[in-house]
Protein backbone atom coordinates (compact mmCIF):
# COMPACT_ATOMS: atom_id res chain seq x y z
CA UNK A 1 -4.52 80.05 23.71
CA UNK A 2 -3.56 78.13 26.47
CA UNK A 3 0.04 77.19 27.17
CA UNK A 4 0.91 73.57 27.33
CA UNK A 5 -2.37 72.32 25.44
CA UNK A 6 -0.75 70.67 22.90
CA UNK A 7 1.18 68.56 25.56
CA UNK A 8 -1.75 67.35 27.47
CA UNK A 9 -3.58 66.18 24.24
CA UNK A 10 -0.57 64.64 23.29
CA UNK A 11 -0.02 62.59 26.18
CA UNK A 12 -4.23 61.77 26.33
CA UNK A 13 -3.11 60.15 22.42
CA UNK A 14 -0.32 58.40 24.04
CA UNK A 15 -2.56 56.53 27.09
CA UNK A 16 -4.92 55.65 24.27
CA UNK A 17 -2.52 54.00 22.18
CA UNK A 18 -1.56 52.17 25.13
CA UNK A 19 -4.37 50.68 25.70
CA UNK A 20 -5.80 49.23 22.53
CA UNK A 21 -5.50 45.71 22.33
CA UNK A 22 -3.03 43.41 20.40
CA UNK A 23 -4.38 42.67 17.14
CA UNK A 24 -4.77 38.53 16.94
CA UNK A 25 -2.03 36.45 15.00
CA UNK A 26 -2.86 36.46 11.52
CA UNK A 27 -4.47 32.24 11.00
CA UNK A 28 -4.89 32.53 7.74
CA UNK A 29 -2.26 30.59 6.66
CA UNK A 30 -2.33 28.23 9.84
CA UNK A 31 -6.22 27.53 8.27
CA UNK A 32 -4.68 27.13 4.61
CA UNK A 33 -2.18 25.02 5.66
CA UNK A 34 -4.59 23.10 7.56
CA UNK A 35 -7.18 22.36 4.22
CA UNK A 36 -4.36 21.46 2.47
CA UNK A 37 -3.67 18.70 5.20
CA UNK A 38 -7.03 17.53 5.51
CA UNK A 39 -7.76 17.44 1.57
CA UNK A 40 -4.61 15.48 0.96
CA UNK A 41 -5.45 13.01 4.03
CA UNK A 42 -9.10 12.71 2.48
CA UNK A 43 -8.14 11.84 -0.96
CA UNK A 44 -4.57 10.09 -0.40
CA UNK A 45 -6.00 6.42 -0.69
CA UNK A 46 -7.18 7.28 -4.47
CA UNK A 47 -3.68 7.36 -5.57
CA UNK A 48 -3.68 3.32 -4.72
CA UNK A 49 -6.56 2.46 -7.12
CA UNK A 50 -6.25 1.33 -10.16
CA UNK A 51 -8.07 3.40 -13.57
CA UNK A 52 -11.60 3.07 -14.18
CA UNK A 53 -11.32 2.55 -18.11
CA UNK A 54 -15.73 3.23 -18.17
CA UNK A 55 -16.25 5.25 -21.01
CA UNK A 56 -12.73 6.70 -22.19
CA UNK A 57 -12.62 4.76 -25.10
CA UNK A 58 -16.00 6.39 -26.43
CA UNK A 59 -15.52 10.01 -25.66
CA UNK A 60 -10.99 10.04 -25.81
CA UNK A 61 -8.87 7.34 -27.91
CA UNK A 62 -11.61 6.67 -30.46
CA UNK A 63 -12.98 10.29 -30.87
CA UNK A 64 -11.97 11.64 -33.95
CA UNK A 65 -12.71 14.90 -32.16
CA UNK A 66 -10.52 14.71 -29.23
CA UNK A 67 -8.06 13.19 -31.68
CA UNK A 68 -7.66 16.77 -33.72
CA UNK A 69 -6.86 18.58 -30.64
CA UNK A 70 -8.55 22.04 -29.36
CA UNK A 71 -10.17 23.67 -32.52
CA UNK A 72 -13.20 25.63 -32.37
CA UNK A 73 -14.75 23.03 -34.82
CA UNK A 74 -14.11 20.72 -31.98
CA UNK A 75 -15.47 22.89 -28.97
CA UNK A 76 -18.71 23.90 -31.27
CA UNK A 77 -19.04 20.12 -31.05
CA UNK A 78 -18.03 19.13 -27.57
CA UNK A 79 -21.12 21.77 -26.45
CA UNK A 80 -23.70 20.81 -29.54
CA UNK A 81 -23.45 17.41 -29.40
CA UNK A 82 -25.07 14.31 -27.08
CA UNK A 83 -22.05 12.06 -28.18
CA UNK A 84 -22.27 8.42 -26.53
CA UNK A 85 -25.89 9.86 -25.08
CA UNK A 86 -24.06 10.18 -21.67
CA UNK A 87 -24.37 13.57 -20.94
């Protein structure tokens, strides 16, 4: 065995390490932050409009159903059942 050897591969590691790149910023949360932005700019003006009372009288405050709360009876029924024929 050679003397020194270990010294020479050890400074060969070191000029590697030297050269390797920076890793890029981490934009993960610069792109999160970003959706949430957009999404809020995109659906801000809906908070201005008033409630489209279509068909929550048929399917919410005169179901007996709904009414009862969450029972199994009443999810058996939400998925069996063509209530209103709307769906």
């Amino acid at each position: 065995m050679k003397k020194g050897r270990g010294s020479s591969e050890r400074r060969q590691r070191q000029a590697e390490t030297r050269n390797v790149p920076a890793q890029p910023p981490n934009t993960g949360w610069l792109i999160a932050i970003g959706l949430v932005a957009l999404t809020l700019a995109v659906f801000w003006p809906v908070g201005g409009h008033g409630f489209l009372n279509y068909d929550d009288p048929i399917y919410v405050t005169e179901n007996r159903q709904i009414q009862q709360g969450l029972t199994a009876a009443g999810a058996r029924w939400a998925f069996s059942t063509f209530h209103a024929a709307n769906w």
